[in-house]
Protein backbone atom coordinates (compact mmCIF):
# COMPACT_ATOMS: atom_id res chain seq x y z
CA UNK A 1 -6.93 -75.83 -60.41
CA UNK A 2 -5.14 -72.77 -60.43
CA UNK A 3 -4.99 -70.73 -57.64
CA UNK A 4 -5.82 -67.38 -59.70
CA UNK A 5 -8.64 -69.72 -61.00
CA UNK A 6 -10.38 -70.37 -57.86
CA UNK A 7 -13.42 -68.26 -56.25
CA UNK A 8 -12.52 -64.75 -54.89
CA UNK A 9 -14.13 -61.62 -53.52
CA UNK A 10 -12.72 -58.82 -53.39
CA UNK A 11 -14.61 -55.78 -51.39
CA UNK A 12 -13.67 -52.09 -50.97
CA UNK A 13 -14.75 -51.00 -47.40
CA UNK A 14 -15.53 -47.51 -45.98
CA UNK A 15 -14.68 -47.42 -42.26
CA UNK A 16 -18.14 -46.76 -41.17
CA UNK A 17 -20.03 -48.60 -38.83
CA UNK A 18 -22.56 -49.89 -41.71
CA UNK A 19 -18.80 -51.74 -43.45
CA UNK A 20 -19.12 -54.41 -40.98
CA UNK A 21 -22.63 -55.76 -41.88
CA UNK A 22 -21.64 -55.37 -45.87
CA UNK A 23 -18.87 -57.58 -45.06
CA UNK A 24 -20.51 -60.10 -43.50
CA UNK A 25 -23.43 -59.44 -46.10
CA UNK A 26 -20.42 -60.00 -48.70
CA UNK A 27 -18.97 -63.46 -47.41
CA UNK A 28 -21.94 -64.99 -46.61
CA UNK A 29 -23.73 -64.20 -50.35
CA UNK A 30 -19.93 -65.46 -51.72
CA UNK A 31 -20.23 -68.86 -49.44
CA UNK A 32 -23.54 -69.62 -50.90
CA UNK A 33 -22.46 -68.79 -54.40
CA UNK A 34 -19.50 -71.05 -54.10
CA UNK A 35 -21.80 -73.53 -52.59
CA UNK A 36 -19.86 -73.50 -49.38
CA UNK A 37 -22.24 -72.63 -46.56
CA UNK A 38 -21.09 -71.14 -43.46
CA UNK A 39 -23.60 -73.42 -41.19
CA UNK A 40 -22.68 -71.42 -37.85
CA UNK A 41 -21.45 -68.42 -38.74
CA UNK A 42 -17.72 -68.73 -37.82
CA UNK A 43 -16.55 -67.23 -41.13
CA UNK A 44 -19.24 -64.14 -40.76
CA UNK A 45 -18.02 -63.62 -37.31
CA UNK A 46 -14.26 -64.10 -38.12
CA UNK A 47 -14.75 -61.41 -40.78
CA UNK A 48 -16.97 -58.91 -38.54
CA UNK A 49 -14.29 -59.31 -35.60
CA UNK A 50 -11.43 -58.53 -38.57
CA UNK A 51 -13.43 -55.57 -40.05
CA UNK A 52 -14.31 -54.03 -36.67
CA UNK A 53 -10.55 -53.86 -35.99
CA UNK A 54 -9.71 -52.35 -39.39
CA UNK A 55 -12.37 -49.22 -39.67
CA UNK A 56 -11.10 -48.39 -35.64
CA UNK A 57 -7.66 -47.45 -36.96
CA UNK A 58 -7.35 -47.17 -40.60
CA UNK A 59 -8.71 -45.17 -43.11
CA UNK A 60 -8.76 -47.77 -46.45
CA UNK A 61 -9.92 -51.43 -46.45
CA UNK A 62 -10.10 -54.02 -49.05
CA UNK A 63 -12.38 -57.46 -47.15
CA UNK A 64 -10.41 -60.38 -49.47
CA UNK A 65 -12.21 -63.93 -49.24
CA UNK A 66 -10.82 -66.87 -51.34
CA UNK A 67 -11.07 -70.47 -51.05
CA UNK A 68 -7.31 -71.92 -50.85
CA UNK A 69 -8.32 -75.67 -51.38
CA UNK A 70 -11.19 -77.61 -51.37
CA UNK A 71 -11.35 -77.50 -47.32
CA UNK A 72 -10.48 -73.94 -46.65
CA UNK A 73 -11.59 -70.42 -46.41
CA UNK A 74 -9.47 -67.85 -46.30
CA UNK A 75 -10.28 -63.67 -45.00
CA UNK A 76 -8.10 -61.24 -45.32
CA UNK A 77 -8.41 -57.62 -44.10
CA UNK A 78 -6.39 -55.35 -46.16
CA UNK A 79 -5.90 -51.55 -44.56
CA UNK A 80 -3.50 -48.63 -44.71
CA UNK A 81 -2.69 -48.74 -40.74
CA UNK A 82 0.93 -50.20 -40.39
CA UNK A 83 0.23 -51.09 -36.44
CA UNK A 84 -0.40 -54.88 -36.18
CA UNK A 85 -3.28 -56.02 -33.97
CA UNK A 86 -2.69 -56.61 -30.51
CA UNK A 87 -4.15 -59.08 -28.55
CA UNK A 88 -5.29 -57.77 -25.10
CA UNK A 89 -6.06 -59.95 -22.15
CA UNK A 90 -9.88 -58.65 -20.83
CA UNK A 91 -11.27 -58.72 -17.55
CA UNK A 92 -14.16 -60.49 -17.25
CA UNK A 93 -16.06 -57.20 -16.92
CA UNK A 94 -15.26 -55.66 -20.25
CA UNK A 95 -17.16 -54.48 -22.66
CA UNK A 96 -15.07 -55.13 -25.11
CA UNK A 97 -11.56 -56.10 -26.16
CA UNK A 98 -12.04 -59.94 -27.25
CA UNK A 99 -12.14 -59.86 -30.79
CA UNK A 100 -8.85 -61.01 -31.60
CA UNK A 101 -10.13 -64.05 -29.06
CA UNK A 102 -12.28 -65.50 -30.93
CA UNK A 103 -10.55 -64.84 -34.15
CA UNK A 104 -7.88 -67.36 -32.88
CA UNK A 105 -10.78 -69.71 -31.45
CA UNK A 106 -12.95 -69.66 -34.45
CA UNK A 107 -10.19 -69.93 -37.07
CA UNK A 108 -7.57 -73.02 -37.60
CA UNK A 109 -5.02 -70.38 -37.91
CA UNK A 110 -4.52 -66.65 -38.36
CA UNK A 111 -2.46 -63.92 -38.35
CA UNK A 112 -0.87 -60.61 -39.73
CA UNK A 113 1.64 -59.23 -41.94
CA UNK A 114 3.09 -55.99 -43.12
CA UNK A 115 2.73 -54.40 -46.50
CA UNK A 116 3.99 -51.69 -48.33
CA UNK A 117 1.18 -49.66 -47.86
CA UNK A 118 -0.27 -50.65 -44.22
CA UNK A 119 -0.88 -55.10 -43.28
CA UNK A 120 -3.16 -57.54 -43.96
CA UNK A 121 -4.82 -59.41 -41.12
CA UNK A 122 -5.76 -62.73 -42.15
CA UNK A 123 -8.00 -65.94 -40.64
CA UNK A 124 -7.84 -69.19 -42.46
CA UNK A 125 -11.10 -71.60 -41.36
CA UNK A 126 -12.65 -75.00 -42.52
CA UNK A 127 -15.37 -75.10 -44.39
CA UNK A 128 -18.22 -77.70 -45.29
């Protein structure tokens, strides 16, 4: 199969509080579509952590879920904020701060990558 061919979303984003939920609305109605169930939430949560980051510091984002292969989900965050993400270290007492964490520990593999307009922020996870 084509990769143009296979399923996509593609979802504008607002960077509002409420554009997390939609997201996670978005992937998880996708998932089911594509008959490719998320059974404990990794890919929601991936995409909320992802999303979060994006309406803190930009002012457009496009949520882009595809399924590489057979095996594979892919997110991708696009926004108009050249800074890449930064990884912090928290103390145990933080509010906050471990997003990026559990990006890394929920996804096989993920990352970030400058574009001409801003960077995409991408997590690649298995699926069932």
């Amino acid at each position: 199969m084509d990769f143009l061919e296979r399923p996509h979303l593609v979802l504008s984003l607002r960077p509002v509080d409420t554009a997390v939920r939609a997201a996670r609305d978005g992937v998880r109605a996708a998932m089911e579509g594509w008959d490719r169930p998320d059974p404990n939430g990794d890919l929601e949560l991936i995409t909320s952590e992802l999303v979060t980051n994006a309406i803190r510091y930009a002012e457009r984002i496009t949520l882009v879920l595809y399924l590489p292969d057979d095996m594979t989900a892919m997110v991708e965050v696009w926004d108009d904020n050249p800074e890449g993400p930064a990884e912090i270290v928290a103390s145990p007492q933080a509010e906050g701060g471990r997003g990026l964490q559990l990006v890394g520990a929920l996804s096989s593999s993920w990352g970030w990558r400058p574009t001409g307009a801003g960077k995409v922020t991408w997590a690649q996870t298995a699926t069932g």
